[in-house]
N, C-alpha and C. Protein backbone atom coordinates (compact mmCIF):
# COMPACT_ATOMS: atom_id res chain seq x y z
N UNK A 1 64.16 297.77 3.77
CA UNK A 1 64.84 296.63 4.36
C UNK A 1 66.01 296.24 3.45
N UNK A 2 67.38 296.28 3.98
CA UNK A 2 68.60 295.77 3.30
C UNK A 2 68.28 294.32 2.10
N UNK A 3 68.58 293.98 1.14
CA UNK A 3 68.47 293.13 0.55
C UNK A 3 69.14 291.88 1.02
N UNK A 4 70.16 291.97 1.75
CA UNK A 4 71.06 291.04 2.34
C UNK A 4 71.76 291.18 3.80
N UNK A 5 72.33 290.32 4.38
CA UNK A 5 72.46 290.39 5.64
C UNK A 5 73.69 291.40 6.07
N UNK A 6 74.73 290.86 4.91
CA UNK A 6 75.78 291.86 4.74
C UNK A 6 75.36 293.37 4.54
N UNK A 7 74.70 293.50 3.99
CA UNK A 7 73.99 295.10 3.61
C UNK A 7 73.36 295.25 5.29
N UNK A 8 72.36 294.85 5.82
CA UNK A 8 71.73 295.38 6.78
C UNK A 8 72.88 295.34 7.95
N UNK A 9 73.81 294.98 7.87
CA UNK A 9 74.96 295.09 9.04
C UNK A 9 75.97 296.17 9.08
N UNK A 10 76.23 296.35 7.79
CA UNK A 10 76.95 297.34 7.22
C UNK A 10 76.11 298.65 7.65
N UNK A 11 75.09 298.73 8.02
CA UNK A 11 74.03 299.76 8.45
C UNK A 11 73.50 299.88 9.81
N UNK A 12 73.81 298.79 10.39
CA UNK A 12 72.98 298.98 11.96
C UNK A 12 74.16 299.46 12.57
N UNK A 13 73.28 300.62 13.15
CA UNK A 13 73.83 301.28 14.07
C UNK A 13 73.13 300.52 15.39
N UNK A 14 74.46 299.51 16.20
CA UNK A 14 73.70 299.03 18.00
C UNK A 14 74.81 299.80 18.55
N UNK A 15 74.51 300.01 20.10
CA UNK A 15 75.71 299.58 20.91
C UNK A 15 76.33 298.80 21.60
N UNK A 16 75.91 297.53 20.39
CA UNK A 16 76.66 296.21 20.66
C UNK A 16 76.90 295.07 19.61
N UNK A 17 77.08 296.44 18.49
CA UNK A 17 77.00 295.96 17.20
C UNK A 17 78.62 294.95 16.89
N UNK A 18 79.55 295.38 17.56
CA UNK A 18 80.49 293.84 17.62
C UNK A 18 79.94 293.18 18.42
N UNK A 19 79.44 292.60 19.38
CA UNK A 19 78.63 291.59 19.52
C UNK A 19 77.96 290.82 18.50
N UNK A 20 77.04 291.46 18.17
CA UNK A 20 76.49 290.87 16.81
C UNK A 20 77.67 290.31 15.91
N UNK A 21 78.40 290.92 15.30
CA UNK A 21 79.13 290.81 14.30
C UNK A 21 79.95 289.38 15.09
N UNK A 22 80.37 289.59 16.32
CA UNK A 22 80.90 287.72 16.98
C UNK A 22 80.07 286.94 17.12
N UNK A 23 78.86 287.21 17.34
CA UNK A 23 77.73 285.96 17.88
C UNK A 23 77.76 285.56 16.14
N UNK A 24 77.48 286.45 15.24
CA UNK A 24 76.84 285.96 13.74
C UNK A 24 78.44 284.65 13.24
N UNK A 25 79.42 285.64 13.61
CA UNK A 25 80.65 284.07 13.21
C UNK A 25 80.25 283.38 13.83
N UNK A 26 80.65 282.72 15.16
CA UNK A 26 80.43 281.68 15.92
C UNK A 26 79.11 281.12 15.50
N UNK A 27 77.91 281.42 15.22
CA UNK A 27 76.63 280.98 15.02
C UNK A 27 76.67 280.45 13.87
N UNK A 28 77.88 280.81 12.31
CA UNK A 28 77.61 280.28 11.05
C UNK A 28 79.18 279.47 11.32
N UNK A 29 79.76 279.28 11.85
CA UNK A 29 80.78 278.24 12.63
C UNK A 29 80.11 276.80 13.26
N UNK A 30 79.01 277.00 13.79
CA UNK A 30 78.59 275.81 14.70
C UNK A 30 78.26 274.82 13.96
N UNK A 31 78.12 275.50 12.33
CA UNK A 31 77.51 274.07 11.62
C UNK A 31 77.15 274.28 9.98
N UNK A 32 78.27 273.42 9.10
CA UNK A 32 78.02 274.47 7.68
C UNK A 32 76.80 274.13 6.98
N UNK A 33 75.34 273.77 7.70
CA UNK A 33 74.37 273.63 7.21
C UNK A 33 73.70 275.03 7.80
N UNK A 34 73.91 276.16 8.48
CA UNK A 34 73.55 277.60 8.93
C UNK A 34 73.65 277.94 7.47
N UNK A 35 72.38 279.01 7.47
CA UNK A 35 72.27 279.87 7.24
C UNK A 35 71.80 280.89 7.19
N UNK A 36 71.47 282.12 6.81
CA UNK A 36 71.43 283.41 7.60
C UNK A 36 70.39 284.17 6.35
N UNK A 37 69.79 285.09 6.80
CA UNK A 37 68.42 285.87 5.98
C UNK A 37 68.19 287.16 7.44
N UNK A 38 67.34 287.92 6.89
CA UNK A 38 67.02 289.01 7.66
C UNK A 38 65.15 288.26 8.29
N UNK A 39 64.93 288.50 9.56
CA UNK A 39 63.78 288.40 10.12
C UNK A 39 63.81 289.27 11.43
N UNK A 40 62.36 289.73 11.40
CA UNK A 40 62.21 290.63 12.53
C UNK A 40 63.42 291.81 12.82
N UNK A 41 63.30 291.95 11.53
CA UNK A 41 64.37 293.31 11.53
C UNK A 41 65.90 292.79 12.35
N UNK A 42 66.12 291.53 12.38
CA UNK A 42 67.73 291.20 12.62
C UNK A 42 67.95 290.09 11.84
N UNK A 43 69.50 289.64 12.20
CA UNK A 43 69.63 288.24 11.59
C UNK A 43 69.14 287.30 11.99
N UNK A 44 68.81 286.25 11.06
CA UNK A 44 68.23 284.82 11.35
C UNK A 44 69.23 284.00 10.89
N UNK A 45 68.82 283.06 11.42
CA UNK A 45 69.65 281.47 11.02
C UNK A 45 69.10 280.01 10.72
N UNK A 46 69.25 280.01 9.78
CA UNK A 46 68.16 278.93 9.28
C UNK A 46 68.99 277.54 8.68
N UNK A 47 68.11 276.23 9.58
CA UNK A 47 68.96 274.66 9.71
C UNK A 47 68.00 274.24 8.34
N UNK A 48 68.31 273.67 7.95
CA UNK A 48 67.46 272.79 7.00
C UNK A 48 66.51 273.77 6.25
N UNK A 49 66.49 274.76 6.19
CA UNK A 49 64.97 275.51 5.42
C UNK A 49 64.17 276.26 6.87
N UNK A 50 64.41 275.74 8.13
CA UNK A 50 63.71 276.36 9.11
C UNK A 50 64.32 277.12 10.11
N UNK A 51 63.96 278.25 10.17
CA UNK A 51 64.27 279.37 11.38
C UNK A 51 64.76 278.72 12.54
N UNK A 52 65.86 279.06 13.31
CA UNK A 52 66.10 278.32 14.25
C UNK A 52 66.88 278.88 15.75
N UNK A 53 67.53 280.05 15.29
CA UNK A 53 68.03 281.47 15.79
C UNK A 53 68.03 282.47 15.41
N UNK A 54 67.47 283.41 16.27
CA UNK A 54 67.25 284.93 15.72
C UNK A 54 67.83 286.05 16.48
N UNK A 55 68.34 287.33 16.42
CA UNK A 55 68.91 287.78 16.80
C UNK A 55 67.83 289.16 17.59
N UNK A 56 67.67 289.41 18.54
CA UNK A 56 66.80 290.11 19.13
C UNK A 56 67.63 291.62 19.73
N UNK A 57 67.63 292.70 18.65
CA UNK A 57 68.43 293.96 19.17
C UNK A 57 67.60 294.90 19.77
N UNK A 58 66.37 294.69 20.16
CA UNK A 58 65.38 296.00 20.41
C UNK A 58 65.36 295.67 22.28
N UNK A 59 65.13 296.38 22.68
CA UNK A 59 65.66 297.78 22.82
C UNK A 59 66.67 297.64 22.62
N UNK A 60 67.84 299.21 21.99
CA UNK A 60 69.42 299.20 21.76
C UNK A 60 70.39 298.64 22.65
N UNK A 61 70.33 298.74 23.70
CA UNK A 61 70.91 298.79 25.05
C UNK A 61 70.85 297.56 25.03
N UNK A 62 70.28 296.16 24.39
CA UNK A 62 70.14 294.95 24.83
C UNK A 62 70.76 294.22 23.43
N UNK A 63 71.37 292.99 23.77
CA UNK A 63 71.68 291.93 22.52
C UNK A 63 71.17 290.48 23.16
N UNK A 64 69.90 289.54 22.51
CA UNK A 64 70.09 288.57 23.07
C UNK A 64 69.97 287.73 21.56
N UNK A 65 69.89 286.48 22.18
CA UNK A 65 69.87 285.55 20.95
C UNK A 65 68.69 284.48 21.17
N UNK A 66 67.23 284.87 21.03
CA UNK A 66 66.45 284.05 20.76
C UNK A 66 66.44 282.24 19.76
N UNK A 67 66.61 281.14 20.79
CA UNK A 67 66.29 280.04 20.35
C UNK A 67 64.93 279.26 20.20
N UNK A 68 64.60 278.95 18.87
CA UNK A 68 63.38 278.80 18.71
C UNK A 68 62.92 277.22 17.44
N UNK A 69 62.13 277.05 17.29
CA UNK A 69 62.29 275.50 16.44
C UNK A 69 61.37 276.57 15.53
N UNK A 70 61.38 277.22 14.76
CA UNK A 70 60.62 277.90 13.35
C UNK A 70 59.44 279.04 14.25
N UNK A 71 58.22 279.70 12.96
CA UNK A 71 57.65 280.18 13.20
C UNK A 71 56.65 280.04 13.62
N UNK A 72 56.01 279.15 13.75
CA UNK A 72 54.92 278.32 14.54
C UNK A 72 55.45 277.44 15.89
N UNK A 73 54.19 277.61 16.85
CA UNK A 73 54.82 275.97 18.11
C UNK A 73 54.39 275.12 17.23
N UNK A 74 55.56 274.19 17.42
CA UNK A 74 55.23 272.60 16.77
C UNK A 74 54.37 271.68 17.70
N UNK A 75 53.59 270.87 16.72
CA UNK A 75 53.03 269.96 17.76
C UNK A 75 53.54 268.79 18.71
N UNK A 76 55.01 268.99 18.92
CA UNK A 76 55.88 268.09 20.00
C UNK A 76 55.96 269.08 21.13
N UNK A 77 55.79 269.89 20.99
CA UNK A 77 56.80 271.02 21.82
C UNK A 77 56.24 270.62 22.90
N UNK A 78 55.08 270.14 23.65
CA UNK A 78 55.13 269.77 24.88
C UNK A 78 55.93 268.85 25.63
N UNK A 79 56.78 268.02 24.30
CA UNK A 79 57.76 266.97 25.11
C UNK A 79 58.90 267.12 24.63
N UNK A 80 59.25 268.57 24.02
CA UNK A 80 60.28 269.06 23.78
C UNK A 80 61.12 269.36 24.97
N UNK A 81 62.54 268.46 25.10
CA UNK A 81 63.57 268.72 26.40
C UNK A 81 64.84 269.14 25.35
N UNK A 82 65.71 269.97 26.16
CA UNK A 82 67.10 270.29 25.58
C UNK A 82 67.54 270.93 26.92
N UNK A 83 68.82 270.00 26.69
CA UNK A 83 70.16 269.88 27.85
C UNK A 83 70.72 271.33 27.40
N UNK A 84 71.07 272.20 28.81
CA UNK A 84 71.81 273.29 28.67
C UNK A 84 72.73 273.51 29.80
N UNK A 85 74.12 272.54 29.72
CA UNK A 85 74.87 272.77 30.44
C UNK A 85 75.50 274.07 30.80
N UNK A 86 75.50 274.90 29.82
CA UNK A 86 76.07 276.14 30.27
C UNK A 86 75.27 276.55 30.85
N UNK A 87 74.00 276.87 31.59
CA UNK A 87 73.43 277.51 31.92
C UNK A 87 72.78 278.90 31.52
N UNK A 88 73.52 279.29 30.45
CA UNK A 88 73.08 280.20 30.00
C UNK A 88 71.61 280.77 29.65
N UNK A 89 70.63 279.92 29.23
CA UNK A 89 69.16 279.92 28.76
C UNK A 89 68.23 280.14 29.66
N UNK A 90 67.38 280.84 29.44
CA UNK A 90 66.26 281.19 29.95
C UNK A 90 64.64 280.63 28.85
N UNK A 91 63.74 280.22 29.61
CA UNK A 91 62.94 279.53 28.63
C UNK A 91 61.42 280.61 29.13
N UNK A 92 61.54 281.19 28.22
CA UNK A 92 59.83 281.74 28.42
C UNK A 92 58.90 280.76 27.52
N UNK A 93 58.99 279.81 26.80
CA UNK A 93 57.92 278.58 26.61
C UNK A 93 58.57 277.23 26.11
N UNK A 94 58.03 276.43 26.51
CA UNK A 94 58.87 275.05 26.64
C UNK A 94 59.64 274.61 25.63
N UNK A 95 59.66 275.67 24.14
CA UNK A 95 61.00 274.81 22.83
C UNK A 95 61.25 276.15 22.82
N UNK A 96 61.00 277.15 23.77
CA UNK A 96 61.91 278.32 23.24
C UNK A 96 62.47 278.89 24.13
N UNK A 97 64.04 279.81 23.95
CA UNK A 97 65.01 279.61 24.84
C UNK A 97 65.29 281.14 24.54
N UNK A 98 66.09 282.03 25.61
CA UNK A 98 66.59 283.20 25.17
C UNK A 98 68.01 283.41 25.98
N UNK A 99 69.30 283.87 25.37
CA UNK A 99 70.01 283.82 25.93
C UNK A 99 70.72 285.54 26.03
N UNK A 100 70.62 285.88 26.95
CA UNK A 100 70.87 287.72 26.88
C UNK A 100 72.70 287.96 27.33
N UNK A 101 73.21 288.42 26.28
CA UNK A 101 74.36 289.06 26.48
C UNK A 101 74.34 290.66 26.90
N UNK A 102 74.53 290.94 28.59
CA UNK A 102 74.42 292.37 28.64
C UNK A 102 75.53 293.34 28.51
N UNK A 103 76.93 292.72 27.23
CA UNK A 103 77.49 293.58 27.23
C UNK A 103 78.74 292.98 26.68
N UNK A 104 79.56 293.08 25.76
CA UNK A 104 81.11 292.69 24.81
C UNK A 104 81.48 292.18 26.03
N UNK A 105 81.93 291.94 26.80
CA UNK A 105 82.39 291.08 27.79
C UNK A 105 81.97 289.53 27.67
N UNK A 106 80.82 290.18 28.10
CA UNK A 106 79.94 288.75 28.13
C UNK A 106 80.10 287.76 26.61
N UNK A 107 79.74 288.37 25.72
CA UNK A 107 79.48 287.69 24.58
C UNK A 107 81.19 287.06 24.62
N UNK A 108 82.22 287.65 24.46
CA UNK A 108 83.84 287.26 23.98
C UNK A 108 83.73 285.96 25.25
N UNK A 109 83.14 285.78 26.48
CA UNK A 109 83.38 285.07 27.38
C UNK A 109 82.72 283.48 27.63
N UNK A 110 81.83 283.85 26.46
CA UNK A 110 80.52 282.52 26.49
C UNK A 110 80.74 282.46 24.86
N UNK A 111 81.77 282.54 24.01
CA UNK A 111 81.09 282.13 22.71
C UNK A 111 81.32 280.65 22.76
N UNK A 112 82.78 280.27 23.11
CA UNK A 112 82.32 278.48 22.71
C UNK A 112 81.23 277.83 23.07
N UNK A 113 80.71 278.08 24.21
CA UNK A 113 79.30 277.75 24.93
C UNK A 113 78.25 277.73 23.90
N UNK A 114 77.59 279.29 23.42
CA UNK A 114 77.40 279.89 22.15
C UNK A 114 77.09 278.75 20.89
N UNK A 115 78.41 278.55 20.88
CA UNK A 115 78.77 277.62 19.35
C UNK A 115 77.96 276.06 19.65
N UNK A 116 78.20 276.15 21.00
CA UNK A 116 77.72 274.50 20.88
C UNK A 116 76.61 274.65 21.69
N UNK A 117 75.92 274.85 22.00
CA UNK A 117 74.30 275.49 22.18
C UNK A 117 74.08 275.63 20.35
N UNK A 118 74.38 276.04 19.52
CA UNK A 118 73.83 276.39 18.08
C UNK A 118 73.84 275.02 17.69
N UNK A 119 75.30 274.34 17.54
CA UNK A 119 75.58 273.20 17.31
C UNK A 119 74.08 272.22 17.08
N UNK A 120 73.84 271.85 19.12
CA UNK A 120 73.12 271.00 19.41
C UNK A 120 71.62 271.79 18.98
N UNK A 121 71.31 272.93 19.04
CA UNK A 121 69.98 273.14 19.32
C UNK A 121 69.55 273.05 17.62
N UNK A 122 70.14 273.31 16.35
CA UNK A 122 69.73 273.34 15.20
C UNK A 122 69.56 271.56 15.00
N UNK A 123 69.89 271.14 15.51
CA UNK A 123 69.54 269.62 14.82
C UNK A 123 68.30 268.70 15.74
N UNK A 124 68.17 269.60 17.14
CA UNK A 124 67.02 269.10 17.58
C UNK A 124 65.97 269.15 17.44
């Protein structure tokens, strides 16, 4: 495993590895309390000390950006709400969100969206 995030990027081979490389600006843009570590074999982004976006490359063919409040469900999460005007999100459990870019189009077309989805969702 790369020692650093810069190292493990410099190495992944995706085919949507500029994707990554725009979602990771815009994502350490949304807020200079981001920051970034390797988890689950991609980048993470971590608000305060806690996991908060992760970058989901498996299968190759896919880039999404898992939103999540850390590594455990918290014990609010049943009255956990978050506003998603862009529409972008998909929720497979009630504080966690996934947003799938199927392709450099997409990602260059939704980053401000992106940015402020990171914005709001790291401080909730």
């Amino acid at each position: 495993m790369p020692a650093d995030v810069e190292e493990y990027l410099a190495d992944l081979q995706h085919p949507l590895k500029d994707g990554v490389l725009r979602l990771r600006a815009v994502i350490l843009a949304a807020d200079p309390g981001i920051s970034e570590h390797i988890k689950w074999n991609a980048p993470s982004f971590r608000y305060d000390g806690e996991d908060r976006v992760t970058f989901r490359l498996q299968p190759r063919g896919r880039l999404q950006l898992i939103f999540h409040r850390g590594a455990k469900v918290r014990a609010d999460s049943a009255g956990f709400t978050f506003d998603d005007p862009s529409g972008l999100m998909t929720w497979p459990a009630p504080d966690r969100a996934v947003v799938d870019f199927p392709g450099l189009e997409f990602v260059a077309e939704h980053e401000a969206e992106v940015k402020e989805l990171v914005r709001r969702w790291v401080t909730s």
